[in-house]
C-alpha atoms as a PDB file:
ATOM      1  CA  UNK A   1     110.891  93.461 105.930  1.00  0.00           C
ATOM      2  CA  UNK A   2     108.575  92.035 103.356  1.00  0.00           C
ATOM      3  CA  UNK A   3     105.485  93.420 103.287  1.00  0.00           C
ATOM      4  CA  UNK A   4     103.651  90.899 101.259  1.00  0.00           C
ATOM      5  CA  UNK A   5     102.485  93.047  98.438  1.00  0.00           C
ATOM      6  CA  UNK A   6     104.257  90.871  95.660  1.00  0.00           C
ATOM      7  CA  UNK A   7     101.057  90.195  93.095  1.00  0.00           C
ATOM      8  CA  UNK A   8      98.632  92.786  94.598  1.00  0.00           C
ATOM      9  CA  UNK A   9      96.769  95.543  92.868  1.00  0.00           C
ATOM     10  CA  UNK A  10      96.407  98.803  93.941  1.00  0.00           C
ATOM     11  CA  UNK A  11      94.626 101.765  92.483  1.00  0.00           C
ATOM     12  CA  UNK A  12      96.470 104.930  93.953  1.00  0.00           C
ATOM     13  CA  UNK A  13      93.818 107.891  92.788  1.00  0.00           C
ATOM     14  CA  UNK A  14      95.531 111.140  91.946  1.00  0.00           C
ATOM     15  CA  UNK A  15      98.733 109.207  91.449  1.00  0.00           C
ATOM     16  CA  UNK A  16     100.358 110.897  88.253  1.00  0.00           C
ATOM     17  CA  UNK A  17     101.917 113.582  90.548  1.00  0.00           C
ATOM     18  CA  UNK A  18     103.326 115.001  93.600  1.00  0.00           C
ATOM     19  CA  UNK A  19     102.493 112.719  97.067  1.00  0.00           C
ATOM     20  CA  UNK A  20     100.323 110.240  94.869  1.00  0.00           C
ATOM     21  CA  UNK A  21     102.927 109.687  92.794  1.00  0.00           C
ATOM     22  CA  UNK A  22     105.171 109.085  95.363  1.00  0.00           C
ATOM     23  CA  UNK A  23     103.220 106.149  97.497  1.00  0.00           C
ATOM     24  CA  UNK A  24     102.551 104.580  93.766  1.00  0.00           C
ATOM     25  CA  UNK A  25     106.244 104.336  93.447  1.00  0.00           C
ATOM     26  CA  UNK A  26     106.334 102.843  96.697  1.00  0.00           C
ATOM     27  CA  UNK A  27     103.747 100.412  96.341  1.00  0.00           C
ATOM     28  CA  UNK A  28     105.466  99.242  93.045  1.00  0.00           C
ATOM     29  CA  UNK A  29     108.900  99.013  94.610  1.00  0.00           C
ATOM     30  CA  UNK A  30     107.711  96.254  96.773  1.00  0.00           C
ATOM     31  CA  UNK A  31     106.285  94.031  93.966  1.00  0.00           C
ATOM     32  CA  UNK A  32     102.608  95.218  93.921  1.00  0.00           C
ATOM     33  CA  UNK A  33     100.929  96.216  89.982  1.00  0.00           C
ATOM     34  CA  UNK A  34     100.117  99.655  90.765  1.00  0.00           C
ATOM     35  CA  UNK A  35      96.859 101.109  88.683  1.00  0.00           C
ATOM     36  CA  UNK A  36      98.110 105.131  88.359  1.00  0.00           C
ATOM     37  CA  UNK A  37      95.177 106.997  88.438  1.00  0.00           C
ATOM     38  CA  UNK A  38      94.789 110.633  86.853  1.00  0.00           C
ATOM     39  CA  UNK A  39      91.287 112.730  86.647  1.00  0.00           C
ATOM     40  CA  UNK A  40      91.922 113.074  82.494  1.00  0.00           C
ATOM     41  CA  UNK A  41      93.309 111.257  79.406  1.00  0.00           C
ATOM     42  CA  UNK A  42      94.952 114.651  78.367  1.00  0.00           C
ATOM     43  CA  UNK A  43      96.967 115.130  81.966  1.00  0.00           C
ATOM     44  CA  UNK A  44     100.599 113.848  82.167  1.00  0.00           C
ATOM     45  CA  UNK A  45     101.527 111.224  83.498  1.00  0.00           C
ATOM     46  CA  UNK A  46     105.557 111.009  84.495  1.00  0.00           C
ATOM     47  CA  UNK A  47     104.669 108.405  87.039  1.00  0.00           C
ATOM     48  CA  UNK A  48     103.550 105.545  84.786  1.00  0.00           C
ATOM     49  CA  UNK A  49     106.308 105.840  83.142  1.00  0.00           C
ATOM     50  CA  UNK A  50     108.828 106.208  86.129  1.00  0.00           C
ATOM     51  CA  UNK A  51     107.331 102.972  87.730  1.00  0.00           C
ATOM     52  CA  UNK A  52     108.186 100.931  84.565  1.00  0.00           C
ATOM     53  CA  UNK A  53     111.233 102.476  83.834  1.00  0.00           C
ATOM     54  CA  UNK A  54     112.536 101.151  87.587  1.00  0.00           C
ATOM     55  CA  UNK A  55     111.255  98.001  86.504  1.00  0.00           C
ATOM     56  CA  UNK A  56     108.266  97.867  88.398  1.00  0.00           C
ATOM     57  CA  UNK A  57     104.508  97.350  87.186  1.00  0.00           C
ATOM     58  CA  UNK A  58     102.082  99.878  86.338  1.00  0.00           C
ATOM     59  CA  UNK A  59      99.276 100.634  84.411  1.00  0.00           C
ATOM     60  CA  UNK A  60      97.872 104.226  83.676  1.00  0.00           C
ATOM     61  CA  UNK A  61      93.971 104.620  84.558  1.00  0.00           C
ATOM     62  CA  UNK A  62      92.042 107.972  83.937  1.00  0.00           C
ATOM     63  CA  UNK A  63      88.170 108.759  85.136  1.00  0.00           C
ATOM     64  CA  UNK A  64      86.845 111.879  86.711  1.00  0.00           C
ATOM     65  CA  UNK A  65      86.154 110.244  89.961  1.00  0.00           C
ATOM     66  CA  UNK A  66      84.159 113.458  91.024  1.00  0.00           C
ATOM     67  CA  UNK A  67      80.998 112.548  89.132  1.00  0.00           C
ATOM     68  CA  UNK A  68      79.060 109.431  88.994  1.00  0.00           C
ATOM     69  CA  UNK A  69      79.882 108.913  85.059  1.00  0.00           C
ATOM     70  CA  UNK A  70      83.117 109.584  85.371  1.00  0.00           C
ATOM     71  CA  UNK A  71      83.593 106.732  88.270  1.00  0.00           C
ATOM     72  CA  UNK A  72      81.526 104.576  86.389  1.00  0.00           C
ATOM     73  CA  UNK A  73      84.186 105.015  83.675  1.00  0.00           C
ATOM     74  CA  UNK A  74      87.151 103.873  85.868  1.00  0.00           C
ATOM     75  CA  UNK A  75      85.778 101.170  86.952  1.00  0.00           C
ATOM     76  CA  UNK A  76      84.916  99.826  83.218  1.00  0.00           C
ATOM     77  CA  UNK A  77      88.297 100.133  82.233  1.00  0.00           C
ATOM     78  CA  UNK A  78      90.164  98.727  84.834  1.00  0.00           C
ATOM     79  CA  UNK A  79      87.757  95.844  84.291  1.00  0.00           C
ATOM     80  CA  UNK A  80      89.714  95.459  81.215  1.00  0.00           C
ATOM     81  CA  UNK A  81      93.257  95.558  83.105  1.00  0.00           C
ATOM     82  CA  UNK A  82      92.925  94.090  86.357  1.00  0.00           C
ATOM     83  CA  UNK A  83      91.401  91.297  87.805  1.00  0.00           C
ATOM     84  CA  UNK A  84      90.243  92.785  90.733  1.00  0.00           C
ATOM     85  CA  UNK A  85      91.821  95.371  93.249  1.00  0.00           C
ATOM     86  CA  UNK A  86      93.269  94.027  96.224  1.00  0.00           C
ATOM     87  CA  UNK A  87      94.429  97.845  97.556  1.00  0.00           C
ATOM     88  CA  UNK A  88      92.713 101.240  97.241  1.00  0.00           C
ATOM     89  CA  UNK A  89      94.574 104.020  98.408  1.00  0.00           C
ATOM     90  CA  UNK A  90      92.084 107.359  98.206  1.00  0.00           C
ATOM     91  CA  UNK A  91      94.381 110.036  97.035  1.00  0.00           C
ATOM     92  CA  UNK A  92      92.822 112.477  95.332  1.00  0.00           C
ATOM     93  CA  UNK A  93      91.945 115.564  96.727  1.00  0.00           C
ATOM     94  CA  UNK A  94      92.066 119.013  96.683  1.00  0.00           C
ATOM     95  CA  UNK A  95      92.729 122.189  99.012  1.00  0.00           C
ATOM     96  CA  UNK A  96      91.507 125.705  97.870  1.00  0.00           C
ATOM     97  CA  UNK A  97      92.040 128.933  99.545  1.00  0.00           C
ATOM     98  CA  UNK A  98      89.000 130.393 101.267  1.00  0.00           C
ATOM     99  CA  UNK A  99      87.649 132.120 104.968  1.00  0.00           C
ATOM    100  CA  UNK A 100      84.717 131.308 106.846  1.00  0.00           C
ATOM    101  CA  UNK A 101      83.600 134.843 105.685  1.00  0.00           C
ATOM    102  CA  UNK A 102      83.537 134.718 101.749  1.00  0.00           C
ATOM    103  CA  UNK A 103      82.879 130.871 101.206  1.00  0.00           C
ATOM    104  CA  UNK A 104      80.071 130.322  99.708  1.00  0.00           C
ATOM    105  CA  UNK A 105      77.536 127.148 100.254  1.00  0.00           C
ATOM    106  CA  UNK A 106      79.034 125.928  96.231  1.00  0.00           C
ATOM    107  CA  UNK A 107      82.718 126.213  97.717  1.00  0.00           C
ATOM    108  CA  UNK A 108      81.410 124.354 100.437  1.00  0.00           C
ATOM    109  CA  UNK A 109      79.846 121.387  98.570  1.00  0.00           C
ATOM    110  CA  UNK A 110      82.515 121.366  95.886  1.00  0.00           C
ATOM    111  CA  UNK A 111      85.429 120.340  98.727  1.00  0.00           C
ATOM    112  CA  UNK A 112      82.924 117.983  99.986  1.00  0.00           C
ATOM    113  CA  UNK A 113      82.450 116.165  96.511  1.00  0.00           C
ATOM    114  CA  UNK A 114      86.703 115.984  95.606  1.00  0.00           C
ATOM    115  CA  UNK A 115      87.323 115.432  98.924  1.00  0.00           C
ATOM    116  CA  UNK A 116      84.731 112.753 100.501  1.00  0.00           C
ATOM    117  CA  UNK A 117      82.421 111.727  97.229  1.00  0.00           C
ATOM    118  CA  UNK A 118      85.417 111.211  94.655  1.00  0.00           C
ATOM    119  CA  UNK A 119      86.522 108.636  97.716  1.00  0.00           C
ATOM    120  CA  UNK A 120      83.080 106.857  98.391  1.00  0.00           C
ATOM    121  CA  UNK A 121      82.411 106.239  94.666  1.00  0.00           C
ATOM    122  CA  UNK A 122      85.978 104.034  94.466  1.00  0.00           C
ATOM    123  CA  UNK A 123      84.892 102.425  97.351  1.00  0.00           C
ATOM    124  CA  UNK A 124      81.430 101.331  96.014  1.00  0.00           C
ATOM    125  CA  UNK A 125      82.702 100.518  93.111  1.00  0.00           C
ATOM    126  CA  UNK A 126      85.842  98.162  94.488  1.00  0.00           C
ATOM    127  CA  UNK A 127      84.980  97.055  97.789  1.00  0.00           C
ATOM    128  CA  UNK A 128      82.658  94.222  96.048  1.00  0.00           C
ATOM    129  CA  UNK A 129      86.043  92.530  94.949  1.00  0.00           C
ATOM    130  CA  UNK A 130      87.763  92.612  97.541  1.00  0.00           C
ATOM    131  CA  UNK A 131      85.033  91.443  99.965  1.00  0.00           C
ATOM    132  CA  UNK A 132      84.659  88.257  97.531  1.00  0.00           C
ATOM    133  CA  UNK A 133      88.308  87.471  97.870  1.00  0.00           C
ATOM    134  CA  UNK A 134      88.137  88.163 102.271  1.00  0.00           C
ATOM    135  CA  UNK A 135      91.061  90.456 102.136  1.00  0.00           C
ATOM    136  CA  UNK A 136      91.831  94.261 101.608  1.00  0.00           C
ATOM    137  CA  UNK A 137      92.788  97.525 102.184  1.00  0.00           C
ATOM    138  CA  UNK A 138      91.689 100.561 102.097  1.00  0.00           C
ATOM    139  CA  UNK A 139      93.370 104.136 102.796  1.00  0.00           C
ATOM    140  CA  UNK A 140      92.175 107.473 102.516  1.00  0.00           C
ATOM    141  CA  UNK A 141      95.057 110.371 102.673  1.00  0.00           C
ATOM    142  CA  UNK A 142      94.062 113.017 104.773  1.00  0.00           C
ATOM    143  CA  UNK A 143      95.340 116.055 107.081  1.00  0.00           C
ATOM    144  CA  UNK A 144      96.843 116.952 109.833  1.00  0.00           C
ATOM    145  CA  UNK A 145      94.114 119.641 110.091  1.00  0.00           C
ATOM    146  CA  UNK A 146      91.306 117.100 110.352  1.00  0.00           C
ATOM    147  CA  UNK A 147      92.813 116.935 114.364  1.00  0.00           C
ATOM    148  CA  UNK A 148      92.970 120.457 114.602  1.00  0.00           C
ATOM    149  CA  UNK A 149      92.131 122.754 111.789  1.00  0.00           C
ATOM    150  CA  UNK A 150      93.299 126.689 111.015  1.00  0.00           C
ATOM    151  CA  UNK A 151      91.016 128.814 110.419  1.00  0.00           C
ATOM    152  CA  UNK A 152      92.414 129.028 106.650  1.00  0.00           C
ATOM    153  CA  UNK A 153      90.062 126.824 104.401  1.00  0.00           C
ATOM    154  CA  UNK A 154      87.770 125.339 106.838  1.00  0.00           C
ATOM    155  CA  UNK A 155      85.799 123.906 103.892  1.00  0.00           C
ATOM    156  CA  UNK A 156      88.443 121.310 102.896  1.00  0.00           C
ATOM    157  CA  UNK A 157      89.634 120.759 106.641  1.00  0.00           C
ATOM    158  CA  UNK A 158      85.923 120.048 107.644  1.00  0.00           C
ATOM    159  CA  UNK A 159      85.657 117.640 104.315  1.00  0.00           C
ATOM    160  CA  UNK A 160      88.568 115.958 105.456  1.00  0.00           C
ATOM    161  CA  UNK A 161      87.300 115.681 108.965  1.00  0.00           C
ATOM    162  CA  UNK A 162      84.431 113.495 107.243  1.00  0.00           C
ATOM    163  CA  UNK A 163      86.788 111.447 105.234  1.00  0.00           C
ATOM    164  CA  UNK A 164      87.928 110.230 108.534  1.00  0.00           C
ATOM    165  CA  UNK A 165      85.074 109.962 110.414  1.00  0.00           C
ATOM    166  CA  UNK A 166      83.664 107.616 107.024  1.00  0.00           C
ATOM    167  CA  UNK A 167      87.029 105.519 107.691  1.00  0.00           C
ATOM    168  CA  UNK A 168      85.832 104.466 111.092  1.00  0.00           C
ATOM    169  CA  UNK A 169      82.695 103.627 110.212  1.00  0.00           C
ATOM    170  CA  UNK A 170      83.557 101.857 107.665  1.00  0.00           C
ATOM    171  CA  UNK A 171      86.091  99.544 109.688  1.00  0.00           C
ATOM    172  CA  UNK A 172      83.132  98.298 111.442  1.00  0.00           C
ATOM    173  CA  UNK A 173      80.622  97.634 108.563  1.00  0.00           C
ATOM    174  CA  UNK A 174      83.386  95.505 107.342  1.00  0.00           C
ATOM    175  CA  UNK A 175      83.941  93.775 110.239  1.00  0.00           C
ATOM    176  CA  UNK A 176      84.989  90.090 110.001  1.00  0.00           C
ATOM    177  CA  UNK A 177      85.481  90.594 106.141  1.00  0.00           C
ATOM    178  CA  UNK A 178      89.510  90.525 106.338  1.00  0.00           C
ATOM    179  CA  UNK A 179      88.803  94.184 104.806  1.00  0.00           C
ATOM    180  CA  UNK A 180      91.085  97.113 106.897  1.00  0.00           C
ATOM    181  CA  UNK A 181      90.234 100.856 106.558  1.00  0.00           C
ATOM    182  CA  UNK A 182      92.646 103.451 107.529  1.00  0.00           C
ATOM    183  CA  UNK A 183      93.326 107.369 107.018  1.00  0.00           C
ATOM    184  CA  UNK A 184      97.050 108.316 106.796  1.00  0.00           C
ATOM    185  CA  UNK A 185      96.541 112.266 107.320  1.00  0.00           C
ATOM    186  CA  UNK A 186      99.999 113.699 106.710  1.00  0.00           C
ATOM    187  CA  UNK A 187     100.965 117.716 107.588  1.00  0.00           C
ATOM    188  CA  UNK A 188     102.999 119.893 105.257  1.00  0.00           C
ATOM    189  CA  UNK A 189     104.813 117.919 102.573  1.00  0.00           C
ATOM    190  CA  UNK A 190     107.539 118.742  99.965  1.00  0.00           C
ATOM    191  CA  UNK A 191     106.003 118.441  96.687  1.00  0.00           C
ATOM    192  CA  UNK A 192     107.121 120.332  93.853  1.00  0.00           C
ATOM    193  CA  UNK A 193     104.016 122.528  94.220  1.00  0.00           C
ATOM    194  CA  UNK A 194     104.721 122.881  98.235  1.00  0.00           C
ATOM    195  CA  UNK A 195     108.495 123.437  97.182  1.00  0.00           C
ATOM    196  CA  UNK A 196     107.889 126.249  94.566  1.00  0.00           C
ATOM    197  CA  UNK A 197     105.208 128.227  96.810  1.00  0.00           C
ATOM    198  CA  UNK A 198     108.274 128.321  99.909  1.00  0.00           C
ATOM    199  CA  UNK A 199     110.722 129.293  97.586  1.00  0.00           C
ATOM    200  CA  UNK A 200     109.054 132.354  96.068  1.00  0.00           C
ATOM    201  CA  UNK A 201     107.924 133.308  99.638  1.00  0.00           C
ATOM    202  CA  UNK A 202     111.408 133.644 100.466  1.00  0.00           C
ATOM    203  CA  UNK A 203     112.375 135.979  97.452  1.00  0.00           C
ATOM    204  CA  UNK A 204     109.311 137.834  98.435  1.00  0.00           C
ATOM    205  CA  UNK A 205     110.774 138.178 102.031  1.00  0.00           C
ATOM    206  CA  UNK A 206     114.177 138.107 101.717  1.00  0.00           C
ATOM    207  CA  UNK A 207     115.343 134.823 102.870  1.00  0.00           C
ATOM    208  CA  UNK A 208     117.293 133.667  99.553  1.00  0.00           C
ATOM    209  CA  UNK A 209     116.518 131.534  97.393  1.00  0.00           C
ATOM    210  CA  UNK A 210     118.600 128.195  99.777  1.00  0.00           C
ATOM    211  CA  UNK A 211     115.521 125.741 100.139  1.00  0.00           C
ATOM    212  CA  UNK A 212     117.036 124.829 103.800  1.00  0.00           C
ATOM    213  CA  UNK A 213     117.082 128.049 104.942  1.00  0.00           C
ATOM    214  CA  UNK A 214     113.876 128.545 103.024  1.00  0.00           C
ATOM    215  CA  UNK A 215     112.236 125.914 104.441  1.00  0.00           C
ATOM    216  CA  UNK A 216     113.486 126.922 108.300  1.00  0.00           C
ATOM    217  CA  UNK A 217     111.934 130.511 108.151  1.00  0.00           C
ATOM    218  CA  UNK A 218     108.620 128.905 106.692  1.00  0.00           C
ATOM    219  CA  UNK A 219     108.127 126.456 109.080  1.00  0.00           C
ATOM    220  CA  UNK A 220     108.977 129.564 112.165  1.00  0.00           C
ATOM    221  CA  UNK A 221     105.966 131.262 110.077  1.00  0.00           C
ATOM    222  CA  UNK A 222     103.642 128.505 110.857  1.00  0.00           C
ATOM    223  CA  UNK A 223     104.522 126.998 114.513  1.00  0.00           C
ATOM    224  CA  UNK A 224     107.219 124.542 112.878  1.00  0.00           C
ATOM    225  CA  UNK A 225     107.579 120.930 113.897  1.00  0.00           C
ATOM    226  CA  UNK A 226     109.997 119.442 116.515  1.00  0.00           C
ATOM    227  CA  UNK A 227     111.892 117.525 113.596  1.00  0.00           C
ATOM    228  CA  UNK A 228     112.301 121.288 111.836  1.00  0.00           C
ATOM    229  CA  UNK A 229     111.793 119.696 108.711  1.00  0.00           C
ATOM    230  CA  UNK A 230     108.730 119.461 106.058  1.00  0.00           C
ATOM    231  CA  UNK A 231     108.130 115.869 104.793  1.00  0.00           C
ATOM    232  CA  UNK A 232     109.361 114.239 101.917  1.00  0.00           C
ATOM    233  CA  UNK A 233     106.587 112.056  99.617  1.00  0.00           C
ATOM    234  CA  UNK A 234     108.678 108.973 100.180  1.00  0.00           C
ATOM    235  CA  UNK A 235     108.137 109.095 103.534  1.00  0.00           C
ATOM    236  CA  UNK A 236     103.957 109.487 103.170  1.00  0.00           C
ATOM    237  CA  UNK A 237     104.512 106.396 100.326  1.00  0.00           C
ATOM    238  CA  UNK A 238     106.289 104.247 103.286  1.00  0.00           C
ATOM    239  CA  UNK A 239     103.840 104.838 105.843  1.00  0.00           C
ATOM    240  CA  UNK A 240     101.269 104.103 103.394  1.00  0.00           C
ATOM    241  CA  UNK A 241     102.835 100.639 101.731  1.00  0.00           C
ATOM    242  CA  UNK A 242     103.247  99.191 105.241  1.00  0.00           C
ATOM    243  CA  UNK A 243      99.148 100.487 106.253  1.00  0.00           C
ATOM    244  CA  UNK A 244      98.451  98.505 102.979  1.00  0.00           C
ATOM    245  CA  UNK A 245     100.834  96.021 103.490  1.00  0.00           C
ATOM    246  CA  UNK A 246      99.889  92.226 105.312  1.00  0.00           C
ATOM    247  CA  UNK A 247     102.301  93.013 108.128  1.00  0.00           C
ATOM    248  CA  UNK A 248      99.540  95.646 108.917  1.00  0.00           C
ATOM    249  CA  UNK A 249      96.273  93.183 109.683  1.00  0.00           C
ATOM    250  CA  UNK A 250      95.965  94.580 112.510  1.00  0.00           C
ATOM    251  CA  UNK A 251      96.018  98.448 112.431  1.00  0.00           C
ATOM    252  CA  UNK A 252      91.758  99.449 111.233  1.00  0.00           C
ATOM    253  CA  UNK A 253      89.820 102.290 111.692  1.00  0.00           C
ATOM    254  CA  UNK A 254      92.899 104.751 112.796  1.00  0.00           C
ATOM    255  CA  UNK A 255      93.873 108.080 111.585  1.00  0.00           C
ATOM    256  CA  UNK A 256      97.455 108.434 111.333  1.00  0.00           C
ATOM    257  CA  UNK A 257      98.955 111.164 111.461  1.00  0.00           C
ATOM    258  CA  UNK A 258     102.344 112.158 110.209  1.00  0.00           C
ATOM    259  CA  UNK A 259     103.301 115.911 110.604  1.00  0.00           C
ATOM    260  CA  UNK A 260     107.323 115.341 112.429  1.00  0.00           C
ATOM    261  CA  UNK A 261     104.922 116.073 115.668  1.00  0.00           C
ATOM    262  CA  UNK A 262     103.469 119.037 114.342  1.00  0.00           C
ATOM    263  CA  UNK A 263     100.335 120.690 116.748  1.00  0.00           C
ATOM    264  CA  UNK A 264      98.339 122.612 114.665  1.00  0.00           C
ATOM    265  CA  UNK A 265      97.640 122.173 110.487  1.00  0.00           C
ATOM    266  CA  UNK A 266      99.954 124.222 108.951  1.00  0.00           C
ATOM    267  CA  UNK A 267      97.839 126.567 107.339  1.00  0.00           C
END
């Protein structure tokens, strides 16, 4: 299936690891020049590299997107690299521990601003382009637990919960524009991170060190999924390239959610 990205630009924020890595890779593998964002110049940045490597095109990009200045930095310097951005996939994010009881009103503002505010300041900042050119897209990566949260870190559940609420109502100011919006709100998946956290649970416990037994006895811990199985990033980076993809015109304002048919956010 071609999914019409050959020649588009997309800026995949939080892209020089783990699941943003993996829908940059994806969004390069079918032809589109992929802008790989990190938050600093000093933080590594396999994915660039990988991208190339494969043969595709991409271009590293760093700007704290969490403050104004730092936004106001991205945007000047892909100026300098891009024509315009034709995709915007709104990555970055982050998940702390914390319980209702010992959050404070900080903790709560701070998941607001990397979780919702790094994601509106891209958007004011490249939705201007893509409005002059009548087509676009735009995807935020969410959470399961934006459906139905845990009661483990309610701050970035609840921040998510905005993002997607912001999704839908921005699908109807752009209305007419040839502009989608989408979330893509995926449940527990297998970064290295993810990986390494199950693994040394299970020495802790006693379940080995196998990751597929590993993985079995984590997923029992926290209601499990029909499929049995955490996600892989490739399969958040396909779900993601055909949302962004022109084969997609007609899927705005939805939050997608894929968890293997999970209930409940993992966590």
């Amino acid at each position: 299936m071609d999914l019409g990205l050959l020649g588009k630009t997309a800026l995949v924020t939080g892209a020089n690891r783990g699941t943003g890595a993996a829908i940059a890779r994806t969004l390069a593998s079918e032809g589109a020049l992929v802008l790989v964002h990190r938050l600093a110049q000093d933080a590594p940045d396999p994915t660039t590299d990988q991208i190339v490597a494969d043969g595709g095109q991409a271009i590293s990009v760093c700007g704290n997107i969490t403050t104004e200045s730092g936004a106001d930095g991205l945007a000047h310097s892909l100026a300098e690299k891009a024509d315009s951005i034709d995709v915007l996939v709104n990555n970055y994010g982050t998940a702390e521990a914390g319980q209702w009881i010992d959050l404070t009103a900080q903790e709560w503002t701070d998941m607001y601003e990397k979780n919702v505010l790094s994601a509106t300041r891209c958007i004011e900042r490249f939705l201007p382009s893509m409005r002059d050119k009548g087509w676009g897209r735009i995807i935020q990566v969410g959470t399961i637990g934006s459906f139905r949260p845990n009661a483990r870190m309610p701050h970035y559940y609840a921040a998510k919960a905005a993002l997607a609420a912001a999704t839908v109502s921005l699908a109807k100011e752009l209305a007419g524009t040839g502009i989608t919006v989408n979330t893509v709100s995926p449940g527990l998946i297998k970064t290295a991170e993810v990986e390494a956290h199950f693994l040394a649970m299970g020495e802790r416990k006693g379940w080995g060190n196998d990751w597929a037994t590993v993985e079995k006895k984590a997923l029992e811990r926290m209601g499990g999924n029909p499929l049995g199985r955490i996600a892989l990033p490739e399969e958040v980076g396909d779900l993601v390239a055909f949302v962004a993809s022109t084969r997609a015109d007609y899927i705005n304002g939805e939050n997608i959610r894929i968890d293997g048919g999970s209930i409940d956010a993992p966590y």
